[in-house]
N, C-alpha and C. Protein backbone atom coordinates (compact mmCIF):
# COMPACT_ATOMS: atom_id res chain seq x y z
N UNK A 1 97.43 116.44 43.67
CA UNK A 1 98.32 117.56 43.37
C UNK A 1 97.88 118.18 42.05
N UNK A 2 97.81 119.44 42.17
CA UNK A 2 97.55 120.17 40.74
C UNK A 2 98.59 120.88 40.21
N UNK A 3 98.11 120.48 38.90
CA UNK A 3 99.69 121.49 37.86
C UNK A 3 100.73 122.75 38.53
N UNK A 4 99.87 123.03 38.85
CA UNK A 4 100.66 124.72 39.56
C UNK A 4 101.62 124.18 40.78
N UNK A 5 100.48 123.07 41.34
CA UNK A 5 101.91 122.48 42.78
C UNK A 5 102.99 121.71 42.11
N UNK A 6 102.60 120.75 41.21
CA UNK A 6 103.77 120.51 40.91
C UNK A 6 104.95 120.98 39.90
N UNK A 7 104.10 122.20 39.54
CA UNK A 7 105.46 123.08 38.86
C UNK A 7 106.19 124.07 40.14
N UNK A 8 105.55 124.18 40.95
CA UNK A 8 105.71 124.73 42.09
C UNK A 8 107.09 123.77 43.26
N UNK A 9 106.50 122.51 43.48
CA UNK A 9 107.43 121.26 43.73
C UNK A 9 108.61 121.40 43.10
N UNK A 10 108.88 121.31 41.75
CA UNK A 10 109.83 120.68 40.69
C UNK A 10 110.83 122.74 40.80
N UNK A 11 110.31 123.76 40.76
CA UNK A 11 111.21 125.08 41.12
C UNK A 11 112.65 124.45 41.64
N UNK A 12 112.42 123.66 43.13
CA UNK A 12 113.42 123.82 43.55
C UNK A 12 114.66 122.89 42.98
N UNK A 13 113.91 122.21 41.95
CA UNK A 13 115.67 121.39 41.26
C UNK A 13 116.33 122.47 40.13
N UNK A 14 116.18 123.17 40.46
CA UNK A 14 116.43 124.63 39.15
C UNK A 14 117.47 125.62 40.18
N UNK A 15 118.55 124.82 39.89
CA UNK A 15 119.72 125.47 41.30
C UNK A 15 119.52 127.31 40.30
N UNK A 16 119.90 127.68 39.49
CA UNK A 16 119.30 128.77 39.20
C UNK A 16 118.49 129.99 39.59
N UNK A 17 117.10 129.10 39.65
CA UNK A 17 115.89 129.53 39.75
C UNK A 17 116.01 129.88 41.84
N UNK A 18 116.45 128.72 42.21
CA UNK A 18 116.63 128.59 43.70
C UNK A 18 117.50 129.69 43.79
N UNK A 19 118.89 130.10 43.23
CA UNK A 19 119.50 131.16 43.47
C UNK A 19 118.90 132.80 43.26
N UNK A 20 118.29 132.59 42.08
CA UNK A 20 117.48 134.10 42.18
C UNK A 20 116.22 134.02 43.05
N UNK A 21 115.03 132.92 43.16
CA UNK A 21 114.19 133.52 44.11
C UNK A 21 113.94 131.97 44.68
N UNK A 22 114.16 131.87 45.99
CA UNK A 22 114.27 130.98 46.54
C UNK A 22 112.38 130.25 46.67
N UNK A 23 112.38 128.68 47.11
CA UNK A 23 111.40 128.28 47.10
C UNK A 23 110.42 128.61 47.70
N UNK A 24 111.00 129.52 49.29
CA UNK A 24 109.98 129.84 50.23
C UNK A 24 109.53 131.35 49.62
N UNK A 25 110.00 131.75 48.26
CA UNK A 25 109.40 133.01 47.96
C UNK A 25 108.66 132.85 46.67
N UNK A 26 107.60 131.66 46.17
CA UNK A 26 107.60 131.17 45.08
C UNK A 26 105.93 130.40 45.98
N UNK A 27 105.05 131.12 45.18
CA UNK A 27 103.65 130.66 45.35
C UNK A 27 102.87 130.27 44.64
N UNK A 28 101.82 129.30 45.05
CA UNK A 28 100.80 128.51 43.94
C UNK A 28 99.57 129.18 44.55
N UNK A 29 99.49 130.10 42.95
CA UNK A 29 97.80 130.86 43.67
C UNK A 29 98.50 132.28 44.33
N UNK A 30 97.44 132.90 44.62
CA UNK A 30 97.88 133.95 45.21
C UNK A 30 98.51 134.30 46.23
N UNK A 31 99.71 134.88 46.08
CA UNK A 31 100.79 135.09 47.38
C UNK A 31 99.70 135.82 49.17
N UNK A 32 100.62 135.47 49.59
CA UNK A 32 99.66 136.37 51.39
C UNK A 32 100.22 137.79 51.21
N UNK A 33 99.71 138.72 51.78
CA UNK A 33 99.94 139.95 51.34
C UNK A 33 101.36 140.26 52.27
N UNK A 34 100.85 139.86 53.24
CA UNK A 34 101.77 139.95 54.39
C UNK A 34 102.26 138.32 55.82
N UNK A 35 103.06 138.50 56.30
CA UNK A 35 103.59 137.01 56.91
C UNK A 35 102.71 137.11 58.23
N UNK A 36 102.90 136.10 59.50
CA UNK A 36 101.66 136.03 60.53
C UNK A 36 101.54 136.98 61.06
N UNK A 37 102.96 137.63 61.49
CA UNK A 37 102.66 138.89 62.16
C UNK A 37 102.34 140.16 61.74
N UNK A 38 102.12 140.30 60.45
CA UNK A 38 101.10 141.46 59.25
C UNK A 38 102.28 142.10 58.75
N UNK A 39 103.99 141.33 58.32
CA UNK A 39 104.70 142.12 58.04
C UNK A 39 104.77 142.24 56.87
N UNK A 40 104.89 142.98 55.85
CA UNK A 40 105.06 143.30 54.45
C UNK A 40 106.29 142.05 54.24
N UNK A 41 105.74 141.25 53.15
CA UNK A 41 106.41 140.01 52.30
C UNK A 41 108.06 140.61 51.66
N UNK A 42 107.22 141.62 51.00
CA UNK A 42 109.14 142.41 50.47
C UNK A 42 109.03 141.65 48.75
N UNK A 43 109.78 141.65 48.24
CA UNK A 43 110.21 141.56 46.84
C UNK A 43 111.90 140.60 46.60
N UNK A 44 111.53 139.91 46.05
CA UNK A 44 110.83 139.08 44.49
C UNK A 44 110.50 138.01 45.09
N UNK A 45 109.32 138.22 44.32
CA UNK A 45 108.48 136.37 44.45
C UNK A 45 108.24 136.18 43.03
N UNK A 46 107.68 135.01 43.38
CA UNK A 46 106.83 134.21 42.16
C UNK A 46 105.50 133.77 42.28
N UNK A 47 104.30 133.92 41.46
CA UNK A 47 102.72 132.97 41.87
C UNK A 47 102.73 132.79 41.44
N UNK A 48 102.90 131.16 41.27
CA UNK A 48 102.26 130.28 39.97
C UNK A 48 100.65 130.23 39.52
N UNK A 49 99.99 129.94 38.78
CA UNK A 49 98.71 129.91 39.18
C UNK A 49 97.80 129.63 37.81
N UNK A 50 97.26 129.07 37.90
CA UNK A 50 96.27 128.46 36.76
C UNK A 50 95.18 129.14 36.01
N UNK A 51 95.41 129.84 34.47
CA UNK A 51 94.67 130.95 33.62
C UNK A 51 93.12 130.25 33.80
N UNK A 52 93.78 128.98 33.00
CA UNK A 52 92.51 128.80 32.33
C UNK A 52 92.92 127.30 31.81
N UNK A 53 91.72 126.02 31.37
CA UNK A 53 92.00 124.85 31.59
C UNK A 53 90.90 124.65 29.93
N UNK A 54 91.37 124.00 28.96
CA UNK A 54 90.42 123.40 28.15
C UNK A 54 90.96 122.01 27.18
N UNK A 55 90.08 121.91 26.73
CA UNK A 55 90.55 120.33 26.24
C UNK A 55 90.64 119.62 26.95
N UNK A 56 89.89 119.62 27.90
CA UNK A 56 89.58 117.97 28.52
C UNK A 56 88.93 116.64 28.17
N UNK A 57 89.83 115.79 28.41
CA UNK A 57 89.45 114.63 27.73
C UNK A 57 89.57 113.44 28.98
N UNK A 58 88.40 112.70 29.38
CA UNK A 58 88.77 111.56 30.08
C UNK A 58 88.08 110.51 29.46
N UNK A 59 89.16 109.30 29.36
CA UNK A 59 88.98 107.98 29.49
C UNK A 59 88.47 106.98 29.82
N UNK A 60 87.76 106.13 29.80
CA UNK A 60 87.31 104.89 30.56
C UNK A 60 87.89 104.46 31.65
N UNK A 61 89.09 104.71 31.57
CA UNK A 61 90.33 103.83 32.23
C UNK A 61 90.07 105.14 33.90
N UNK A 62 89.63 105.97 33.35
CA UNK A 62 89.66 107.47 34.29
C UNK A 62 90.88 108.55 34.54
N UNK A 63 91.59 108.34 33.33
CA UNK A 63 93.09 109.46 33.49
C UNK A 63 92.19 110.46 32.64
N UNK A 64 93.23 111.12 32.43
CA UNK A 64 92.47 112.80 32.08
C UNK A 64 93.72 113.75 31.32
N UNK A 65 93.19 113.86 30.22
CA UNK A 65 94.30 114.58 29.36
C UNK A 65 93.91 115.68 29.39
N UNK A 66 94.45 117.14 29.27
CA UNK A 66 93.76 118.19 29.11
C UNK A 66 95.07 119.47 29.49
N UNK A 67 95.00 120.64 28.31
CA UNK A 67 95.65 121.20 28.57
C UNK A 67 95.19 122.60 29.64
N UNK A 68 96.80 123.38 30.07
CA UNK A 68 95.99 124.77 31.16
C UNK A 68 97.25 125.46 30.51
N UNK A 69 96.61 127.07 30.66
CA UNK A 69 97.20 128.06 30.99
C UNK A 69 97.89 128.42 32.00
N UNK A 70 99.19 128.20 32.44
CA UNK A 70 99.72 128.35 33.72
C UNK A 70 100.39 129.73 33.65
N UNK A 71 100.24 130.48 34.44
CA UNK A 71 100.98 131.85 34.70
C UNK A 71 102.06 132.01 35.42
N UNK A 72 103.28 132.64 35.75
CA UNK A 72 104.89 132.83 36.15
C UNK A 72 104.21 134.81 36.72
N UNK A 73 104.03 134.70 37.88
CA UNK A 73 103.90 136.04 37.93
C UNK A 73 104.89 136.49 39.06
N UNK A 74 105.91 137.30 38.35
CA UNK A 74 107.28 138.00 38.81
C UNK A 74 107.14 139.03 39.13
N UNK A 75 107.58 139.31 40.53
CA UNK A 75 107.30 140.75 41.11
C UNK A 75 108.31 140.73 41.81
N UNK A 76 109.35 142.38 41.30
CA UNK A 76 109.88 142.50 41.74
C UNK A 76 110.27 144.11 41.45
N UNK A 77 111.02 144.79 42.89
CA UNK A 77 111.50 146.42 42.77
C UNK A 77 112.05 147.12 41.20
N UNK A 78 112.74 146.01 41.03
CA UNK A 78 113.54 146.33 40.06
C UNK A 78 113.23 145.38 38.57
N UNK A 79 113.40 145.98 37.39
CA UNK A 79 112.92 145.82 36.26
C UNK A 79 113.63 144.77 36.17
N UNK A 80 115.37 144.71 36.00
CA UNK A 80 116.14 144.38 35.76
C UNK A 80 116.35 143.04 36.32
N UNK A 81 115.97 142.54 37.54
CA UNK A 81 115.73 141.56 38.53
C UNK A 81 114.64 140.65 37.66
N UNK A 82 113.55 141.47 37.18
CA UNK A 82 112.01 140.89 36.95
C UNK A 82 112.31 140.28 35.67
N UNK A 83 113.13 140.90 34.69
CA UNK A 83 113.96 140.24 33.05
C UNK A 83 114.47 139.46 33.26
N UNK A 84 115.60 139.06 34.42
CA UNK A 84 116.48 138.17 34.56
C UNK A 84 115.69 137.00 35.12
N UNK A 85 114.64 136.99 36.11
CA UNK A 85 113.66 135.57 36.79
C UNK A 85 113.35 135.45 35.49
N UNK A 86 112.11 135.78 34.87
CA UNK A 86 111.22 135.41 33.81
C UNK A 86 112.38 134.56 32.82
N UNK A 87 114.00 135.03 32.38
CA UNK A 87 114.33 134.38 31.67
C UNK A 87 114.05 133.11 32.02
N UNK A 88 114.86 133.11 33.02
CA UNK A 88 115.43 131.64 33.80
C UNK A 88 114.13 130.67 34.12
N UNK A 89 113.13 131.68 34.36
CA UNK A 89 111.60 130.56 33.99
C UNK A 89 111.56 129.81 32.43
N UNK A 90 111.60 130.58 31.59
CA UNK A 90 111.47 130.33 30.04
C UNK A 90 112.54 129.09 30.48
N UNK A 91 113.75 129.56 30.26
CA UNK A 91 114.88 128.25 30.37
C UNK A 91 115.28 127.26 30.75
N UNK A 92 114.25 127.62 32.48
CA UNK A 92 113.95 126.10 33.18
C UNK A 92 112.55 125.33 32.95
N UNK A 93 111.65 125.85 31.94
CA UNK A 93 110.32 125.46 32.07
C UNK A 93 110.14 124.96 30.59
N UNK A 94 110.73 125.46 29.55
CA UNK A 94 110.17 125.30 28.49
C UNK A 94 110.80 123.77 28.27
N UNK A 95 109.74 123.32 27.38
CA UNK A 95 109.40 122.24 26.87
C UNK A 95 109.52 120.86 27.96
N UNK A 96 109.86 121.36 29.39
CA UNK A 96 110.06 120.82 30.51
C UNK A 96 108.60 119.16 30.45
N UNK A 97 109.21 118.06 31.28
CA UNK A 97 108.29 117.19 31.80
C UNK A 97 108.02 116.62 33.00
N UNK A 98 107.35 116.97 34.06
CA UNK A 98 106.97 116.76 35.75
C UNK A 98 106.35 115.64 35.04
N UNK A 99 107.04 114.87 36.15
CA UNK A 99 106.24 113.80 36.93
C UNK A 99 106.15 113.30 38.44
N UNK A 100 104.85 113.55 38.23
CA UNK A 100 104.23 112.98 40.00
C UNK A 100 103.35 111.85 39.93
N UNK A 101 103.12 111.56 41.70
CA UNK A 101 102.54 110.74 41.74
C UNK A 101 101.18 110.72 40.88
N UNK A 102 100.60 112.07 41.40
CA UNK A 102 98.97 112.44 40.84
C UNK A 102 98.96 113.17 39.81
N UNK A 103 100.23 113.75 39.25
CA UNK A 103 99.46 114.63 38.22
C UNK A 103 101.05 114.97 36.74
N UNK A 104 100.79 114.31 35.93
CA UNK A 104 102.16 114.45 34.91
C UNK A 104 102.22 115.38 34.15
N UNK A 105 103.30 116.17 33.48
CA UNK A 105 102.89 117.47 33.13
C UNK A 105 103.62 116.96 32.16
N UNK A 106 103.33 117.11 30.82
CA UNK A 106 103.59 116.08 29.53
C UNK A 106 104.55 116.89 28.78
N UNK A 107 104.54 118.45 28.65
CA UNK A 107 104.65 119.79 27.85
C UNK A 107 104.66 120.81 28.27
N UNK A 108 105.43 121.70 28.02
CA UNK A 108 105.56 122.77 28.92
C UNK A 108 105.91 124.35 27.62
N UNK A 109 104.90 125.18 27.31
CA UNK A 109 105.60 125.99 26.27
C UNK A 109 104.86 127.60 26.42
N UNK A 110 106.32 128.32 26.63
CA UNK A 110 105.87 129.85 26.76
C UNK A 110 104.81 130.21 25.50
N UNK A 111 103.57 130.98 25.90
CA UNK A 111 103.06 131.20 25.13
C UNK A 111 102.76 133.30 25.03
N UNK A 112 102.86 133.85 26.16
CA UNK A 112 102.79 134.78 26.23
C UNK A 112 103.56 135.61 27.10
N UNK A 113 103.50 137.06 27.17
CA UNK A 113 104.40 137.59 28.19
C UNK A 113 103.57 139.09 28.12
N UNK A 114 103.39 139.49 29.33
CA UNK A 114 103.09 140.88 29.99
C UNK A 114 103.67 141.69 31.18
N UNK A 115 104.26 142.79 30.67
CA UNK A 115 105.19 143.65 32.18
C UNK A 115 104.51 144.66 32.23
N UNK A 116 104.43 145.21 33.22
CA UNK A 116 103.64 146.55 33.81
C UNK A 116 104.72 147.03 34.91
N UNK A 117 104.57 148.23 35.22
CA UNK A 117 105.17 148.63 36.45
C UNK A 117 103.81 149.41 37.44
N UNK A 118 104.02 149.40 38.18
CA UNK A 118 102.95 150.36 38.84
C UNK A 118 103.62 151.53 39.93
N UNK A 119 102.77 152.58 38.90
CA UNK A 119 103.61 153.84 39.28
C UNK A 119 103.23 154.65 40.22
N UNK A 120 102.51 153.78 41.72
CA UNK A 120 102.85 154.73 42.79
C UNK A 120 103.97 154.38 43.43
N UNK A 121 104.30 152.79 43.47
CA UNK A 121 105.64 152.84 44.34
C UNK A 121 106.86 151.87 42.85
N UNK A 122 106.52 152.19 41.71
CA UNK A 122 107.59 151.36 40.56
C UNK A 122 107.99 149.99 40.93
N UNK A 123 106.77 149.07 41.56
CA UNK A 123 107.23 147.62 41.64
C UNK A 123 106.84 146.90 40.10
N UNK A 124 107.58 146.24 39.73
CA UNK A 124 107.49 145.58 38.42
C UNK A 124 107.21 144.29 38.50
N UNK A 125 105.74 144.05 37.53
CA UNK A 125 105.52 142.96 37.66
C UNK A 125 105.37 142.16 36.41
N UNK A 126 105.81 140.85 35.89
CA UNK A 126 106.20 140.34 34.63
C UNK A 126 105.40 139.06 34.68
N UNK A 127 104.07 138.89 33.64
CA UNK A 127 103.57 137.74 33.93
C UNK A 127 103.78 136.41 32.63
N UNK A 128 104.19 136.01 32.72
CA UNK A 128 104.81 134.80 31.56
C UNK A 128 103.77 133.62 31.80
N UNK A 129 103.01 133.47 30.19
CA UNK A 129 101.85 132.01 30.73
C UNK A 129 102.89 131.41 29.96
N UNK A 130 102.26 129.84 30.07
CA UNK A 130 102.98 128.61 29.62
C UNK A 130 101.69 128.06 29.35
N UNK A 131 101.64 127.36 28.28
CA UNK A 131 100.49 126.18 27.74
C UNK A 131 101.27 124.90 28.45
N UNK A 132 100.00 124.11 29.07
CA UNK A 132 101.07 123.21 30.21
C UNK A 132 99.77 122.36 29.74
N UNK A 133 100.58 120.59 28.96
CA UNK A 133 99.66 119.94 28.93
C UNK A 133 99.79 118.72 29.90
N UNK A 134 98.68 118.37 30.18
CA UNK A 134 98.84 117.71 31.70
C UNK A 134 98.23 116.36 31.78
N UNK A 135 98.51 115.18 32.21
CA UNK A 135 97.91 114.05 32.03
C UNK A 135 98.11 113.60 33.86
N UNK A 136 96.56 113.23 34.26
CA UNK A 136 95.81 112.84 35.50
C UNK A 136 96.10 111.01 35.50
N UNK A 137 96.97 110.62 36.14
CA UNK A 137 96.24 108.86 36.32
C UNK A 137 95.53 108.88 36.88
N UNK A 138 94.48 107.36 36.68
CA UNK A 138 93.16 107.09 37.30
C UNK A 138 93.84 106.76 38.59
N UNK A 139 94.83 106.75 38.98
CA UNK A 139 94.77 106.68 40.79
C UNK A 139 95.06 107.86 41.69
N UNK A 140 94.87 109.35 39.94
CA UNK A 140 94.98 110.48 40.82
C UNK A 140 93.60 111.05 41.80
């Protein structure tokens, strides 16, 4: 399991987070554009998804310390919708600690934030990274 799944996993104990955008609208990696039958997905989701990874450090033992850039990318019609998720990310994520079988997420801390709208059809999209430091056991 990698960081993004199990911040992805751990969403749904965030009765909150579950009330504004439910789990089945909440992706690791890039969302599908559209569902099997090519229908437009619709608005608000979430993609979790991994910036960037440094400071890696492994052990003898074979665990693996090392921090990532994890991204919160909020898309949604409305501005006002896209302010209110991103909070409730900050509030359910920060300084947060996952643990899984394969992969422990030690630290959890907003480090940045970017909103755009895009102005042929005004969908708003709000991307919030998190510095997510992450520790691998050797039986991951």
């Amino acid at each position: 399991m990698t960081a993004e799944a199990a911040i992805h996993s751990a969403w749904g104990s965030y009765t909150q987070l579950v009330g504004a955008v439910p789990v089945d609208r909440v992706y690791t990696g890039l969302p599908p554009i559209s569902d099997e039958h090519g229908a437009n997905l619709g608005f608000d989701y979430v993609a979790i998804e991994v910036k960037s990874e440094a400071n890696s450090e492994r052990t003898s033992e074979g665990t693996r310390l090392f921090n990532e850039m994890v991204s919160f990318r909020t898309v949604s019609e409305s501005y006002d919708n896209a302010r209110a998720i991103d909070k409730l990310i900050v509030d359910s994520f920060n300084a947060q600690e996952i643990d899984t079988r394969h992969v422990n997420i030690l630290d959890m801390r907003p480090q940045g934030r970017m909103e755009t709208e895009n102005e042929d059809d005004g969908v708003w999209e709000i991307v919030r990274d998190f510095e997510v430091k992450v520790f691998t056991p050797a039986t991951a």
